[in-house]
C-alpha atoms as a PDB file:
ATOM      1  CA  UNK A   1     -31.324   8.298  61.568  1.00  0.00           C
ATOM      2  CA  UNK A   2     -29.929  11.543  59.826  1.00  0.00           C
ATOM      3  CA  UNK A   3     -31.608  14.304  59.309  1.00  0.00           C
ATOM      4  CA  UNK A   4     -31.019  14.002  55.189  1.00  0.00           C
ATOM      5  CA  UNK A   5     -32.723  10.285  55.964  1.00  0.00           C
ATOM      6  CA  UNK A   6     -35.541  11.962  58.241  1.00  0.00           C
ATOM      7  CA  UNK A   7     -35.971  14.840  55.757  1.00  0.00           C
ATOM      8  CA  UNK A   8     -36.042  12.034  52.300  1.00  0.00           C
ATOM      9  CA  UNK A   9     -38.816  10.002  54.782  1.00  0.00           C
ATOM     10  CA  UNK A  10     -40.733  13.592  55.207  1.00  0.00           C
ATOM     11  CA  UNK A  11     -41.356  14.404  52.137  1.00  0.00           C
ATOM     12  CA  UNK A  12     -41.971  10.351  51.332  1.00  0.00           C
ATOM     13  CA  UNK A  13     -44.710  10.557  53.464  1.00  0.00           C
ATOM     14  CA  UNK A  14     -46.301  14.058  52.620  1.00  0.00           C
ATOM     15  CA  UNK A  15     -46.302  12.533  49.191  1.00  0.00           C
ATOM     16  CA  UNK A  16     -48.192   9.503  49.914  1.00  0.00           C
ATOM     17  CA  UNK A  17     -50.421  11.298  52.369  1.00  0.00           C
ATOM     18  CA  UNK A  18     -51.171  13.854  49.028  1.00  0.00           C
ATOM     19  CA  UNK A  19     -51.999  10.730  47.145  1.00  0.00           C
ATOM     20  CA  UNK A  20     -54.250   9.170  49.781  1.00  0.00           C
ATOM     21  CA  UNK A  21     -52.030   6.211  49.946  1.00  0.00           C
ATOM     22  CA  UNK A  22     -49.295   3.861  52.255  1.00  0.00           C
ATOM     23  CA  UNK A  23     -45.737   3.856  51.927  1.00  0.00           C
ATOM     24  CA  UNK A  24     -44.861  -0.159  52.528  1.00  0.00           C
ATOM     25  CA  UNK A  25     -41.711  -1.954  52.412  1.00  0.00           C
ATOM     26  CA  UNK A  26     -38.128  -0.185  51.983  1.00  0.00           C
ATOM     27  CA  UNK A  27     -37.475  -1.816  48.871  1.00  0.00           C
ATOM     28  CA  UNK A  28     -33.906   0.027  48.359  1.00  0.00           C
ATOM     29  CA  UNK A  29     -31.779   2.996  49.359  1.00  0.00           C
ATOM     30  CA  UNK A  30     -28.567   4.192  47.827  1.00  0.00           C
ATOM     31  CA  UNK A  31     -26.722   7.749  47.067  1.00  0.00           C
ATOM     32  CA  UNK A  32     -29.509   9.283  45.487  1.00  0.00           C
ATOM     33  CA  UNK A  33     -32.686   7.964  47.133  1.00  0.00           C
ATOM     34  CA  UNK A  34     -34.710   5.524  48.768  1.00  0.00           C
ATOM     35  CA  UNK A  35     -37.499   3.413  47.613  1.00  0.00           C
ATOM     36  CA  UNK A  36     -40.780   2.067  49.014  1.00  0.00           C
ATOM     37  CA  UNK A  37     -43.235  -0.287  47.938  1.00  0.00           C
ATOM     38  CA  UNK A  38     -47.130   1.233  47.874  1.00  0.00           C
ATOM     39  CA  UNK A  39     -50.204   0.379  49.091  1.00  0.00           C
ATOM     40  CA  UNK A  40     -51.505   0.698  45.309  1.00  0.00           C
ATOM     41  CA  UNK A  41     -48.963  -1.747  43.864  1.00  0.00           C
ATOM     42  CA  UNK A  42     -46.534   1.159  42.725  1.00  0.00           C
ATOM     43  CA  UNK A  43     -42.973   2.549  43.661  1.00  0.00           C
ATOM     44  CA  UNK A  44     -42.158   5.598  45.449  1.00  0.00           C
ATOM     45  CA  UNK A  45     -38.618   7.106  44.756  1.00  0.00           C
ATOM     46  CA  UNK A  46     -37.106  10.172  46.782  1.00  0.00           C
ATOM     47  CA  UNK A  47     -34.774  11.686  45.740  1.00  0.00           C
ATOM     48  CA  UNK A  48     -31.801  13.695  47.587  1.00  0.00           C
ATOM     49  CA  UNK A  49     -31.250  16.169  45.251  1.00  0.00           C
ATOM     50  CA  UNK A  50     -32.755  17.532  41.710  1.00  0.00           C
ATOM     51  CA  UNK A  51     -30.217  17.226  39.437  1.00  0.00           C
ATOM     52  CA  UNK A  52     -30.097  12.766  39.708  1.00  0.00           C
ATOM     53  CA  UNK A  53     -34.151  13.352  39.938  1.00  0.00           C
ATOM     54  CA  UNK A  54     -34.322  15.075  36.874  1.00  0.00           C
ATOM     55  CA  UNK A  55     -31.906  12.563  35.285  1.00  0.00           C
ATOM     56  CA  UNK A  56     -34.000   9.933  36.224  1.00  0.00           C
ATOM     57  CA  UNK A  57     -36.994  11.531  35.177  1.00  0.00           C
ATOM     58  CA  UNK A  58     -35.769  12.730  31.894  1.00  0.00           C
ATOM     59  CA  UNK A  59     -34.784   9.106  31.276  1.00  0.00           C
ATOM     60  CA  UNK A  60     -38.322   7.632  32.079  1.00  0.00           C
ATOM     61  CA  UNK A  61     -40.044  10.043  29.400  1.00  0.00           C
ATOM     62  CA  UNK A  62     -37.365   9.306  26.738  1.00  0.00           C
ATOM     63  CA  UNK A  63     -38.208   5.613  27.056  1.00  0.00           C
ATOM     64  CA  UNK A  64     -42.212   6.435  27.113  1.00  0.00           C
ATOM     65  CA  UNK A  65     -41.896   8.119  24.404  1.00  0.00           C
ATOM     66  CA  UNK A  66     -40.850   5.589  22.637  1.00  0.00           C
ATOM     67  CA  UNK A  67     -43.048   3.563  24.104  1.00  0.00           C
ATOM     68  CA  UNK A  68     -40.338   0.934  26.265  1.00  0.00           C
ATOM     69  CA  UNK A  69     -41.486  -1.259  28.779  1.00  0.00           C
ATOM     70  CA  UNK A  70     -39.412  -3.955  27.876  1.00  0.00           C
ATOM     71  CA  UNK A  71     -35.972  -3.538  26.920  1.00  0.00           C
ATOM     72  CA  UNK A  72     -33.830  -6.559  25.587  1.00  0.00           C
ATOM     73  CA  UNK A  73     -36.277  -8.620  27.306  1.00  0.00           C
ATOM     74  CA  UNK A  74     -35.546  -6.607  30.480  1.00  0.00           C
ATOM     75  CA  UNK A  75     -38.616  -5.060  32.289  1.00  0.00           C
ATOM     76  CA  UNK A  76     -38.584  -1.063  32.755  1.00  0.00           C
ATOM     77  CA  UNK A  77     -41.087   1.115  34.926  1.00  0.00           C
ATOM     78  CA  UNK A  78     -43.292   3.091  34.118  1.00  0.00           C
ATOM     79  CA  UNK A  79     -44.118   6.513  35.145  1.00  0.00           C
ATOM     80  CA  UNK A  80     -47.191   6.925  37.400  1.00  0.00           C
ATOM     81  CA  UNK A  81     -46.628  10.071  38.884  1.00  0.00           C
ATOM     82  CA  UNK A  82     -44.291  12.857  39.700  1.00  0.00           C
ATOM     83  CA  UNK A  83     -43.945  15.130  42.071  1.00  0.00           C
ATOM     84  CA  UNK A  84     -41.205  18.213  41.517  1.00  0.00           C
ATOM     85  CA  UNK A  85     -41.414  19.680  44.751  1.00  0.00           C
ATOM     86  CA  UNK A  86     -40.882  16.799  46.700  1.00  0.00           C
ATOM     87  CA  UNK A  87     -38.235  15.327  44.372  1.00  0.00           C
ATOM     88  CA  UNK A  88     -40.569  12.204  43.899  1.00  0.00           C
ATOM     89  CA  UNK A  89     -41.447   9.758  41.087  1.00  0.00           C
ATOM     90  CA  UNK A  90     -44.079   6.867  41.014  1.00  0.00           C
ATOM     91  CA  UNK A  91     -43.534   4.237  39.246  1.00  0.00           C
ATOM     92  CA  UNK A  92     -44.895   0.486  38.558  1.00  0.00           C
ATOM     93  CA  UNK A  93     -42.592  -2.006  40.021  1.00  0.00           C
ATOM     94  CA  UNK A  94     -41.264  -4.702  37.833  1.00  0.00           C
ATOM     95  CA  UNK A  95     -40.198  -8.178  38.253  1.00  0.00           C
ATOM     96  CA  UNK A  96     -36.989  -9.926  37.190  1.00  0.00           C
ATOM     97  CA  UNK A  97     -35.691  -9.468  34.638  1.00  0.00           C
ATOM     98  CA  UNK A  98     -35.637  -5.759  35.076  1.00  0.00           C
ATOM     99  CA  UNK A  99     -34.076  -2.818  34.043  1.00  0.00           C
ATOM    100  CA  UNK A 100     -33.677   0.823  36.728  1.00  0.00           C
ATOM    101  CA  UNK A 101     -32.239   3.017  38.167  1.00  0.00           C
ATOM    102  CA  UNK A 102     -31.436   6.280  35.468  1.00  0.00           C
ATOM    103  CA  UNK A 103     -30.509   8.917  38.113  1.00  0.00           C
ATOM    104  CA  UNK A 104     -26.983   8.763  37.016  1.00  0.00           C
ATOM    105  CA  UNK A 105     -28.094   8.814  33.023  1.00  0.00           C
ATOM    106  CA  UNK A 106     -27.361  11.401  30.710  1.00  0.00           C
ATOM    107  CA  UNK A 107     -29.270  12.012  27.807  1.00  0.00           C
ATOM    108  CA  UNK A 108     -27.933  12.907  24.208  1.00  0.00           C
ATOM    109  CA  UNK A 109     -24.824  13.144  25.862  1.00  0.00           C
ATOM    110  CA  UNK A 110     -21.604  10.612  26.041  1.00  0.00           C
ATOM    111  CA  UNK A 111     -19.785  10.550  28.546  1.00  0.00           C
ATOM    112  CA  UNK A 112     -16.404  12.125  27.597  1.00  0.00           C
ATOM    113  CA  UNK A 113     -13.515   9.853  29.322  1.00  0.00           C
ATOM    114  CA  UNK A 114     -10.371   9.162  28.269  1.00  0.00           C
ATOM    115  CA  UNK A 115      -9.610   5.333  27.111  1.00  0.00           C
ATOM    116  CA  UNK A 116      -8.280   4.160  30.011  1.00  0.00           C
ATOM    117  CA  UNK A 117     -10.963   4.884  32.250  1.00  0.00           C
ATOM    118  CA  UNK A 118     -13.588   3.421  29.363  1.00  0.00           C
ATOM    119  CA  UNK A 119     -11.419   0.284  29.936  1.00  0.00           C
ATOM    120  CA  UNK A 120     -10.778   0.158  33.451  1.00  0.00           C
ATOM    121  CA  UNK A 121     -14.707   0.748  34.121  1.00  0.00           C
ATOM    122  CA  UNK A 122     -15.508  -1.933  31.557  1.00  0.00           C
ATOM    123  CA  UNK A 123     -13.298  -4.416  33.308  1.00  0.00           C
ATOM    124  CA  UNK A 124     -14.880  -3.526  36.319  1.00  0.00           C
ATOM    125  CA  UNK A 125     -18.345  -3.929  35.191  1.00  0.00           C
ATOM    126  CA  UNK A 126     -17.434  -7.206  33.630  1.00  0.00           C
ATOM    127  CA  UNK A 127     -16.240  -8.628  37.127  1.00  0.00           C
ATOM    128  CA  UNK A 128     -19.807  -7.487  38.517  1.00  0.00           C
ATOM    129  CA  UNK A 129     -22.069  -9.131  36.067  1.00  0.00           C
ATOM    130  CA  UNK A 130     -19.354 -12.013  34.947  1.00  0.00           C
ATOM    131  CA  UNK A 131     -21.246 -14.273  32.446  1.00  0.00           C
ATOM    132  CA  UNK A 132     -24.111 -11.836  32.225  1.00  0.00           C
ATOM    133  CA  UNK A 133     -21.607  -8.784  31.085  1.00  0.00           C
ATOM    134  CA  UNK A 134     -22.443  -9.616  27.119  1.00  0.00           C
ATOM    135  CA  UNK A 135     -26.139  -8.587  27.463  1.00  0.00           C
ATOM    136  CA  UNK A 136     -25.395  -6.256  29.928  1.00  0.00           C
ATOM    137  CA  UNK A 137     -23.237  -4.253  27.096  1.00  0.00           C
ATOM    138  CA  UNK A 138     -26.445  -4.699  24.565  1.00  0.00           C
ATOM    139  CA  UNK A 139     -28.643  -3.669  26.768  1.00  0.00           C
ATOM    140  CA  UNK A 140     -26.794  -0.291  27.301  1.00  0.00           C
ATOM    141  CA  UNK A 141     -26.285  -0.364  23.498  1.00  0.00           C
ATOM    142  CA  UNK A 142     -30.084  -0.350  22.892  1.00  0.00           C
ATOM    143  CA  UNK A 143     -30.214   2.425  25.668  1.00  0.00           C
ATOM    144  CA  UNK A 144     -27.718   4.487  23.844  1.00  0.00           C
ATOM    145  CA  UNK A 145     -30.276   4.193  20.006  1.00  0.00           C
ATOM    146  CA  UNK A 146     -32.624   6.148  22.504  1.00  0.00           C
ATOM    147  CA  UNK A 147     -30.060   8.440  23.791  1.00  0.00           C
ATOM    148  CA  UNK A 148     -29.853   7.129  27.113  1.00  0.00           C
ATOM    149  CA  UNK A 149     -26.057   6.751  28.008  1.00  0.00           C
ATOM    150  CA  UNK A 150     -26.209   4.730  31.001  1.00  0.00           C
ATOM    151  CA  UNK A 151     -22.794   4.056  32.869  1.00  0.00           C
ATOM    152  CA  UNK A 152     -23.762   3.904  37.128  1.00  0.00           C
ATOM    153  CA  UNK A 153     -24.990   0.332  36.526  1.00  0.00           C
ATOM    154  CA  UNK A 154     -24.750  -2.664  38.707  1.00  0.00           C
ATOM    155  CA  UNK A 155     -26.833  -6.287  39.245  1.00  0.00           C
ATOM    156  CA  UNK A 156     -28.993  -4.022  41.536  1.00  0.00           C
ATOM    157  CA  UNK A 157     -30.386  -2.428  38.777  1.00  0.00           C
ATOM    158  CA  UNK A 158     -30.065  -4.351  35.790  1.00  0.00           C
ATOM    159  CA  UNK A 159     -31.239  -7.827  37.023  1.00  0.00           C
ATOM    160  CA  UNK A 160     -31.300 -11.230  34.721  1.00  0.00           C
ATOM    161  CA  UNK A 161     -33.880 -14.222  35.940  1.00  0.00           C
ATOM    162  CA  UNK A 162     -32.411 -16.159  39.079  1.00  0.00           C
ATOM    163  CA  UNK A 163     -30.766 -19.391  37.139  1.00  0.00           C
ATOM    164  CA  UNK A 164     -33.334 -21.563  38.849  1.00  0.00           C
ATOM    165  CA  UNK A 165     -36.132 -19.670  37.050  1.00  0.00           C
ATOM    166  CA  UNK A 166     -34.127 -20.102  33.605  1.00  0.00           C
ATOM    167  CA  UNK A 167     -33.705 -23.385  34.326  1.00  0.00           C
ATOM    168  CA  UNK A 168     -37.458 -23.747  34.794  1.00  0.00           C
ATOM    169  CA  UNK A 169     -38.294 -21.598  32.171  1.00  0.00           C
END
């Protein structure tokens, strides 16, 4: 294990210990943090470095503000607690469909790229979510009325129902 993956599980576990609760099940790791599953039905994310913690965290009270837990019919967490020093936010997990994952968002500001890039990224984007890239591009539209410009995005974080569950449904 590294020491920035020994140090991110440090301060993961100071945190819970502060909150008198269990860290559970790795439910993700990436470039900015990892995520565990609580013993009180929440989400603990850790974050490597301020700036994509305060992204994240700006991004959460933006959408509580105006009072978002669904989005497009996409499920959002919700802020539970915070800790600054520790570069840590609780959150309620969500079930499919769901919508997370705002460390790379900027707020009240577009990203300034040139039309090439917009294109090639879009391309991109639609190979990732194929089918799904329509609402996937209304979704970040409805983001963008609450001045959430969203562009690190992937079917990690914006998930649709497995087709066996709209099938069902």
């Amino acid at each position: 294990m590294e020491s920035f993956d020994r140090d991110i599980l440090d301060r993961a576990n100071q945190y819970a210990l502060g909150r008198g609760i269990r860290l559970e099940d790795r439910l993700g790791f990436g470039k900015d943090g990892t995520v565990w599953s609580t013993s009180r039905a929440t989400a603990v994310k850790v974050f490597r470095a301020a700036e994509p913690y305060q992204r994240e965290l700006a991004a959460y009270c933006r959408l509580a503000e105006h009072g978002v837990r669904v989005l497009c019919g996409h499920h959002v967490p919700e802020l539970h607690d915070v800790d600054g020093e520790r570069l840590v936010l609780e959150m309620t997990t969500v079930r499919r469909p769901f919508l997370l994952d705002f460390a790379s968002a900027r707020l009240d500001e577009s990203p300034d790229f040139g039309d090439d890039v917009l294109s090639q990224w879009q391309e991109e984007k639609h190979e990732q979510f194929g089918k799904d890239w329509p609402r996937v591009e209304i979704i970040l539209a409805a983001l963008r009325r609450f001045g959430i410009h969203l562009l690190d995005i992937n079917p990690g974080n914006i998930s649709f129902l497995d087709p066996r569950q709209e099938a069902d449904g």
